[in-house]
N, C-alpha and C. Protein backbone atom coordinates (compact mmCIF):
# COMPACT_ATOMS: atom_id res chain seq x y z
N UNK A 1 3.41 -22.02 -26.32
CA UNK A 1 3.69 -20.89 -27.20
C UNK A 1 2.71 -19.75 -26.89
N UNK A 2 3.07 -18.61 -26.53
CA UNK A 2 2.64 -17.75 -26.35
C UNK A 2 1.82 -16.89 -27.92
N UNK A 3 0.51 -16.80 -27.77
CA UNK A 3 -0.54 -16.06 -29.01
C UNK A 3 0.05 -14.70 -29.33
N UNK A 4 -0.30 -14.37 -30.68
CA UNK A 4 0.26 -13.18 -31.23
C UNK A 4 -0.76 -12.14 -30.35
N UNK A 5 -1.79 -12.33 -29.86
CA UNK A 5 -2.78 -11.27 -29.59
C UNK A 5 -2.33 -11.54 -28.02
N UNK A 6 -1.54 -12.00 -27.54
CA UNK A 6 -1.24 -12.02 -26.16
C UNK A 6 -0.44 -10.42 -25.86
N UNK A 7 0.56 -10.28 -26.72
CA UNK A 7 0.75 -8.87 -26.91
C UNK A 7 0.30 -7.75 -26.91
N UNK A 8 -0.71 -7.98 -27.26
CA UNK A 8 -1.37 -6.68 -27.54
C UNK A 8 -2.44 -6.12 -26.49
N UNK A 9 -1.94 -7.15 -25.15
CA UNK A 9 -3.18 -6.86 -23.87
C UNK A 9 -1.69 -6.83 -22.61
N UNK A 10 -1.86 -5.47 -22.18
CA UNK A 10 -1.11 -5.08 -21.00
C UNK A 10 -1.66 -4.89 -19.92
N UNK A 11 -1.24 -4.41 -18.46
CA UNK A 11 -1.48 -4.54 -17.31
C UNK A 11 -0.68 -2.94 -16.78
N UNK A 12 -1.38 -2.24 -16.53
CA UNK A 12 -0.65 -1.11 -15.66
C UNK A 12 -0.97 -0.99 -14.83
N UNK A 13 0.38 -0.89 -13.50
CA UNK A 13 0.21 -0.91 -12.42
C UNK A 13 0.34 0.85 -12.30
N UNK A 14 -0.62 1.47 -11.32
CA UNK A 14 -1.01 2.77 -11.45
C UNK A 14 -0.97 3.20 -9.64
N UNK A 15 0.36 3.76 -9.82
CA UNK A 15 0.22 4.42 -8.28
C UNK A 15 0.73 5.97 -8.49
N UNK A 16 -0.06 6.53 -7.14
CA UNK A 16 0.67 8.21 -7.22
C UNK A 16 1.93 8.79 -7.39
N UNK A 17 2.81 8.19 -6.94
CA UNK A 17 3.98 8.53 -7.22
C UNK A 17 4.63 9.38 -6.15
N UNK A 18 5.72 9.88 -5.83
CA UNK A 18 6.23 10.85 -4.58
C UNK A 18 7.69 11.26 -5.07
N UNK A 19 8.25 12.25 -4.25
CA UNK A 19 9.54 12.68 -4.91
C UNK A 19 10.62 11.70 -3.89
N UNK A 20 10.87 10.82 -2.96
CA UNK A 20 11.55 10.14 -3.37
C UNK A 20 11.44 8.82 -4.06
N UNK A 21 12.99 8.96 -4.75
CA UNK A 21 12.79 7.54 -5.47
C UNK A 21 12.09 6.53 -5.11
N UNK A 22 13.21 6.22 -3.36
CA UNK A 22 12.54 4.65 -2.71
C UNK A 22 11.51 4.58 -2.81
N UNK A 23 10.52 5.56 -2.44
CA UNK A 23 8.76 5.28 -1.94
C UNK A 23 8.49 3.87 -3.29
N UNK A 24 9.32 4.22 -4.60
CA UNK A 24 8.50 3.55 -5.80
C UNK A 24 8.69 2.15 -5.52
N UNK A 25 9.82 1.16 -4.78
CA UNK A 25 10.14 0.26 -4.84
C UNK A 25 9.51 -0.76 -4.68
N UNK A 26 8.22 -0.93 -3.50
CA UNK A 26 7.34 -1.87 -3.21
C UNK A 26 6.88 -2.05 -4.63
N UNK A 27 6.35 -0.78 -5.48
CA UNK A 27 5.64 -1.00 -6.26
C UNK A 27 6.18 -1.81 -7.97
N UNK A 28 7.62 -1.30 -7.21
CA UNK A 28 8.48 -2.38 -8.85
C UNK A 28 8.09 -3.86 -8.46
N UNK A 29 9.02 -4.04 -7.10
CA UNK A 29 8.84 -5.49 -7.03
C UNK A 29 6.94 -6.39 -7.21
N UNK A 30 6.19 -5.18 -6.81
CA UNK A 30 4.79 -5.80 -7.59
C UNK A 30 4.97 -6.14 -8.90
N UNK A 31 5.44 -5.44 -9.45
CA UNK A 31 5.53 -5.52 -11.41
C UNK A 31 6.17 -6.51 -11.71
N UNK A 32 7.35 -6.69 -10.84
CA UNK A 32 8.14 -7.95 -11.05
C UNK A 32 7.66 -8.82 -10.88
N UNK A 33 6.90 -8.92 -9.76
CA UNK A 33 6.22 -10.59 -9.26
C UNK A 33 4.53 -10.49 -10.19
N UNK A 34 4.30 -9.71 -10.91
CA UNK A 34 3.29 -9.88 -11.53
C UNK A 34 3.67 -10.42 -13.25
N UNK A 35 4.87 -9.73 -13.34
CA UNK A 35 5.39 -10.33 -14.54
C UNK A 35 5.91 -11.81 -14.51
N UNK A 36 6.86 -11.97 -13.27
CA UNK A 36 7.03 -13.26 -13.37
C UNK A 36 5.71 -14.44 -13.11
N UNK A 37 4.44 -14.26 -13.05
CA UNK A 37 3.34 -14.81 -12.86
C UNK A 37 2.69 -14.91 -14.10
N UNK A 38 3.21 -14.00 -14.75
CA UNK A 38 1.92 -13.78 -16.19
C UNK A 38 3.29 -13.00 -17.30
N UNK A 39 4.25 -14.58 -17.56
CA UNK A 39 4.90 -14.23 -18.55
C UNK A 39 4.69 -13.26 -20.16
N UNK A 40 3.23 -13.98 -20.36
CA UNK A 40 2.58 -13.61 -21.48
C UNK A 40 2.08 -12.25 -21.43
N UNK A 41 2.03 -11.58 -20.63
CA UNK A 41 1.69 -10.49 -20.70
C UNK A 41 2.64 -8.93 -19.98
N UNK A 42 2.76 -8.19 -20.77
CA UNK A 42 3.38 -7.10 -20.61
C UNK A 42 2.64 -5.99 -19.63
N UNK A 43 3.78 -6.13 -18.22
CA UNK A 43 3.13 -5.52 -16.94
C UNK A 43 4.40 -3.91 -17.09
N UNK A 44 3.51 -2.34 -17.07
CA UNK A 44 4.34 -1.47 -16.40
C UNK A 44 3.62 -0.96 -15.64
N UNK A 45 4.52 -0.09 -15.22
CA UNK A 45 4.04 0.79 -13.63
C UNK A 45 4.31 2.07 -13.90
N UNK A 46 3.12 2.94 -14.41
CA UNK A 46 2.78 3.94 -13.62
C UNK A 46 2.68 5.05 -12.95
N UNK A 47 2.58 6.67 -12.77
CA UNK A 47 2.53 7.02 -11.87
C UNK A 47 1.74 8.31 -11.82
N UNK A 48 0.66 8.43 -11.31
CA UNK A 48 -0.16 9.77 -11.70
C UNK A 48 0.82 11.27 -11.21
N UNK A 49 1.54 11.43 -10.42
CA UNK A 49 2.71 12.43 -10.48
C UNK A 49 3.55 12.42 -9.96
N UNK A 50 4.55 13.31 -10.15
CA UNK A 50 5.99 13.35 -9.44
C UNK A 50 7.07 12.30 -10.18
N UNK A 51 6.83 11.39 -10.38
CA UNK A 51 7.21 10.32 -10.68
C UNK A 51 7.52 9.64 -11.80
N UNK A 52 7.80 9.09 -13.11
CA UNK A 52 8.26 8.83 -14.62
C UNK A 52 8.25 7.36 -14.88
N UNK A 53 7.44 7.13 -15.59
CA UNK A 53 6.55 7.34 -16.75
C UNK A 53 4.81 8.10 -15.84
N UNK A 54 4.08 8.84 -16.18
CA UNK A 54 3.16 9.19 -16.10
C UNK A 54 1.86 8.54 -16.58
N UNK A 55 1.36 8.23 -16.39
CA UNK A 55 0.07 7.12 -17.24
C UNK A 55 -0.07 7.79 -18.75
N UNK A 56 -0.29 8.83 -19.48
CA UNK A 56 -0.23 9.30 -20.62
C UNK A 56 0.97 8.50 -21.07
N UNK A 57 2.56 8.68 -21.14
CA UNK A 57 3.37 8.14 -21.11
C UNK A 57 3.45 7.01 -21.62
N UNK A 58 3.42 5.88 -20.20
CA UNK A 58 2.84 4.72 -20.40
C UNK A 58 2.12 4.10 -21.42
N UNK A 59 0.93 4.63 -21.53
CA UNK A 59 -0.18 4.77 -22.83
C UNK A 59 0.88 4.76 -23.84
N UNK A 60 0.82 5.56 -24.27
CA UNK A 60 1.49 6.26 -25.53
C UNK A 60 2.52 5.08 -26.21
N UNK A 61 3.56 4.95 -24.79
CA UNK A 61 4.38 4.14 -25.46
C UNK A 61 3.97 2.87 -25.77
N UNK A 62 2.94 2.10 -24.64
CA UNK A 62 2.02 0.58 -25.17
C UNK A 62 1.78 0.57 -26.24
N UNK A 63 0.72 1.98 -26.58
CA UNK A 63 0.29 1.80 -28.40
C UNK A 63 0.88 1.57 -28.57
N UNK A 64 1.87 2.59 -29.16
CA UNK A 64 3.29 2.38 -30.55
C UNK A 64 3.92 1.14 -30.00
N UNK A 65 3.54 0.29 -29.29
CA UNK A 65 4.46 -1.15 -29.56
C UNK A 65 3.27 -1.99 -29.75
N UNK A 66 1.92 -1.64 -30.35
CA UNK A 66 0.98 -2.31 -30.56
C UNK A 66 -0.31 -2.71 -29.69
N UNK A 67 -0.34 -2.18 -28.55
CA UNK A 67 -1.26 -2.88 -27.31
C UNK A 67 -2.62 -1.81 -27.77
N UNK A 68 -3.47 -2.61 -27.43
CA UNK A 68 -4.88 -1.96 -27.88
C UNK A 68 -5.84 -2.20 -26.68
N UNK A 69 -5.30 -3.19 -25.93
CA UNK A 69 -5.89 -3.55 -24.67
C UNK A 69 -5.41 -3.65 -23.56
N UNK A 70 -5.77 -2.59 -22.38
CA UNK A 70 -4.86 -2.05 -21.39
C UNK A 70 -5.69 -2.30 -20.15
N UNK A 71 -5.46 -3.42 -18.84
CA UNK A 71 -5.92 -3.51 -17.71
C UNK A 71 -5.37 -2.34 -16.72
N UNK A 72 -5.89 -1.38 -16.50
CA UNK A 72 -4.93 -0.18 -15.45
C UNK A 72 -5.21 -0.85 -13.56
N UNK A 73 -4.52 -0.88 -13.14
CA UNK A 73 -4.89 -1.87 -11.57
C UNK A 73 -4.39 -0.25 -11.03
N UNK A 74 -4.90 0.36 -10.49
CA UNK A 74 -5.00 1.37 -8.95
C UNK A 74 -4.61 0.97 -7.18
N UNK A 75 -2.98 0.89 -7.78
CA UNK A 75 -2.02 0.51 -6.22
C UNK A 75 -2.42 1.78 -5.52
N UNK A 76 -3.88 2.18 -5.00
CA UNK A 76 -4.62 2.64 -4.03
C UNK A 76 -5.39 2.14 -3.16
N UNK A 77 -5.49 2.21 -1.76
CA UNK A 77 -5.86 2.19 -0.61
C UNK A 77 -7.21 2.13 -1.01
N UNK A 78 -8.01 3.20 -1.24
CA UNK A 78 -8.74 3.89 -1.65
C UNK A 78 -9.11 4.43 -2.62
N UNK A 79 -10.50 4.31 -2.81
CA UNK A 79 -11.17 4.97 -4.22
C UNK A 79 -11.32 7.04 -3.48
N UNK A 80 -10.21 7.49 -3.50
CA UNK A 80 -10.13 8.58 -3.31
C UNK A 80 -10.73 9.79 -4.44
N UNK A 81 -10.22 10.77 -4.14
CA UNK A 81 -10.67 11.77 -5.30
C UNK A 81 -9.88 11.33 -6.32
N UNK A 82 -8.54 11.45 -6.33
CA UNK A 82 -7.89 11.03 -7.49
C UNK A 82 -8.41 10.43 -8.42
N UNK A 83 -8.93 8.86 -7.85
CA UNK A 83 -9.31 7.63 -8.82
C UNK A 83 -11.14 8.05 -9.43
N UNK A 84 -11.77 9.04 -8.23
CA UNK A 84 -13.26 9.35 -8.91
C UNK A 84 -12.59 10.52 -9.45
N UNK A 85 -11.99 11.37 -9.37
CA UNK A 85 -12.33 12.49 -10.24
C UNK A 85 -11.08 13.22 -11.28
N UNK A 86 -10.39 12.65 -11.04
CA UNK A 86 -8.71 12.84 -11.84
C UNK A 86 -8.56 11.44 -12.98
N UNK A 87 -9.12 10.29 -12.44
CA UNK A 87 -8.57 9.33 -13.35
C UNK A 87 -9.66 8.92 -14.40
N UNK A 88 -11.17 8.70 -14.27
CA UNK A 88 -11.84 9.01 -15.60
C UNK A 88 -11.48 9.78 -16.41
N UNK A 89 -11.40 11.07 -16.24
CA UNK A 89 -10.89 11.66 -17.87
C UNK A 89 -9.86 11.44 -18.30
N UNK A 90 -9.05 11.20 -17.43
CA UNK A 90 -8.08 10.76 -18.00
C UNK A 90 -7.55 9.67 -18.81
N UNK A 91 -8.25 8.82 -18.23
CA UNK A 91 -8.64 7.30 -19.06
C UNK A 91 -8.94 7.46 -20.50
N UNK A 92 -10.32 8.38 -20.27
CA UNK A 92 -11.11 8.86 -21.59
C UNK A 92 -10.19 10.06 -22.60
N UNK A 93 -9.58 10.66 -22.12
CA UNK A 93 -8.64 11.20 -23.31
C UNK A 93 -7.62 10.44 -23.97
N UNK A 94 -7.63 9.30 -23.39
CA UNK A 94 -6.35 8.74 -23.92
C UNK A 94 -6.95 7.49 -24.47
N UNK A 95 -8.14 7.18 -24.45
CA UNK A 95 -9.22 6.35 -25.02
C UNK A 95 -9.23 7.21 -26.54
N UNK A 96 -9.65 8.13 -26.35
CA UNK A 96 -9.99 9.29 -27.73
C UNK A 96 -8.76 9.57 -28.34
N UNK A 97 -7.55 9.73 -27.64
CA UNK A 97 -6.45 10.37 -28.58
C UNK A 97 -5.91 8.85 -29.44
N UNK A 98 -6.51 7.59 -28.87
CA UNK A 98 -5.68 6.55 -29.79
C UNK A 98 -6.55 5.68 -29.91
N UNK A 99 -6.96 5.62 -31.38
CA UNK A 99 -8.26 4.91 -31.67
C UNK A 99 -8.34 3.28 -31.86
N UNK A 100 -9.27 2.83 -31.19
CA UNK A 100 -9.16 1.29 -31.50
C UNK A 100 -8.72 0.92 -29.52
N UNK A 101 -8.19 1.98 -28.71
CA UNK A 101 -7.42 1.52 -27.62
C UNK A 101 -8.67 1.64 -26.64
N UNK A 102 -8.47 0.13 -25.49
CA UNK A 102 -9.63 0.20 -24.44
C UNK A 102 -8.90 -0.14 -23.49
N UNK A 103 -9.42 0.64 -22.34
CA UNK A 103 -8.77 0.60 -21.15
C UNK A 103 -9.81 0.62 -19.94
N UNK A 104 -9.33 -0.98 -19.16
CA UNK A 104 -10.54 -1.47 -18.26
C UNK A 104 -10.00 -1.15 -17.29
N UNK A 105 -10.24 -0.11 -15.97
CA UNK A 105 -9.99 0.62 -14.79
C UNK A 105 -10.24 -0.51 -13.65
N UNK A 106 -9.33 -1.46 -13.12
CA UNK A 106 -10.23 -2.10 -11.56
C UNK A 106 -10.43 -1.22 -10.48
N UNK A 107 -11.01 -1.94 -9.80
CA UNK A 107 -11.12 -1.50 -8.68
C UNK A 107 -9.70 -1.52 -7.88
N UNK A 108 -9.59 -0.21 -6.69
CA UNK A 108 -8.33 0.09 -5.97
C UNK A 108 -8.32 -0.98 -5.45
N UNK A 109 -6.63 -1.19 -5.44
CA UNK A 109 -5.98 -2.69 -4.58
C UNK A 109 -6.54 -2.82 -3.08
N UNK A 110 -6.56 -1.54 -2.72
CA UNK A 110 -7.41 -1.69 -1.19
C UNK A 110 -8.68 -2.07 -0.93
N UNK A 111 -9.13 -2.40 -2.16
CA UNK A 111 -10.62 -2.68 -1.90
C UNK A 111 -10.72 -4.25 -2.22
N UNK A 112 -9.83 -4.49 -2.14
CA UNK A 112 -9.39 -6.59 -2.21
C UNK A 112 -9.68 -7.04 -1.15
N UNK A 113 -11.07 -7.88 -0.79
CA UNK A 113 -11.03 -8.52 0.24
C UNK A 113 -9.23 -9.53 1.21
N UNK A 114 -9.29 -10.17 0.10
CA UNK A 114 -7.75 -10.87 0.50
C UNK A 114 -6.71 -10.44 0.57
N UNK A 115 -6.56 -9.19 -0.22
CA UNK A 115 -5.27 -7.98 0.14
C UNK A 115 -6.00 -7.82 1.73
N UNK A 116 -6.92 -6.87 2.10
CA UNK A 116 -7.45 -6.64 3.50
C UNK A 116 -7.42 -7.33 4.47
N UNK A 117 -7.55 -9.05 4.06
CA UNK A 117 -7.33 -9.84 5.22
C UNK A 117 -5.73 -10.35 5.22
N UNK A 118 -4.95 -10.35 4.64
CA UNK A 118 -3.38 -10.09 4.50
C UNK A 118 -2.79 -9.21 5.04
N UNK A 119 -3.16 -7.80 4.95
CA UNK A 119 -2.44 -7.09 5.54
C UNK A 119 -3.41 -6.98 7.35
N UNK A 120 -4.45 -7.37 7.61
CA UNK A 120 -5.31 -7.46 9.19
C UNK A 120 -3.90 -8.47 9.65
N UNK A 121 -3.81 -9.51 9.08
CA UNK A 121 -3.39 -10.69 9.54
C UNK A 121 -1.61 -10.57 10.14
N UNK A 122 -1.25 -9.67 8.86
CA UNK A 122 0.30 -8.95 8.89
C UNK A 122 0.43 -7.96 10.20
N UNK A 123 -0.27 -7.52 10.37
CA UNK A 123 -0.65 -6.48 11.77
C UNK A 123 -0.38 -7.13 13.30
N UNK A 124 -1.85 -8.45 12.61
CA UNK A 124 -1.82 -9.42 13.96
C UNK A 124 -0.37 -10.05 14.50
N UNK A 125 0.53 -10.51 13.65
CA UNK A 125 2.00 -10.79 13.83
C UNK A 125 2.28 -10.11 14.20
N UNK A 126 2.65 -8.91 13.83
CA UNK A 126 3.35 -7.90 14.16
C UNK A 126 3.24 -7.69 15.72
N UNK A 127 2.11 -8.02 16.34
CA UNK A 127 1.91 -7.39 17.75
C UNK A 127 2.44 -8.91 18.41
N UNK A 128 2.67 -9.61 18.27
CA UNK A 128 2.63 -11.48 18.76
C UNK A 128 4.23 -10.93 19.28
């Protein structure tokens, strides 16, 4: 049986976004295979622009269905400007506009040792 407070802790998957649709698709089927891994918890995705829902968005709508505790994961390469200098405040206004709400920032997916040796390894095939 899944806990009443299991609800109230989400997972956003957080990528830039682009104007076509497809680009988004890798990043659904992440959501999908992260949801089907971690039934108990409510996974969305994301997108700092171009793209719909927007992380404000996102936010917004988690509260009003109760979530007070928000893991944001950064489907980035790189700790670029974006993630140092666009995504703290942003975090933090939306920390301030909804009280009681905390939101723990990881580190970019590219900075995963085992993502890094996955995709070295995916490369190495590729040339075989």
């Amino acid at each position: 049986m899944v806990s009443p407070e299991a609800g109230r802790h989400a997972i956003i998957l957080f990528a830039h976004g682009a104007r076509d649709p497809q680009w988004a698709e890798p990043f659904r089927r992440i959501r999908e295979q992260v949801s089907m891994m971690s039934p108990e918890l409510r996974v969305e995705l994301a997108f700092l622009e171009l793209m719909t829902p927007d992380l404000p968005q996102c936010v917004h709508d988690l509260v009003r269905d109760g979530v007070r505790q928000m893991t944001l994961v950064p489907l980035f390469m790189a700790q670029g400007g974006h993630l140092k200098k666009d995504l703290p405040p942003m975090v933090r206004e939306l920390e301030t506009a909804h009280a009681g709400l905390r939101i723990r920032v990881t580190p970019a997916i590219g900075e995963s040792a085992p993502l890094l040796s996955a995709i070295a390894s995916w490369v190495v095939q590729q040339a075989s």
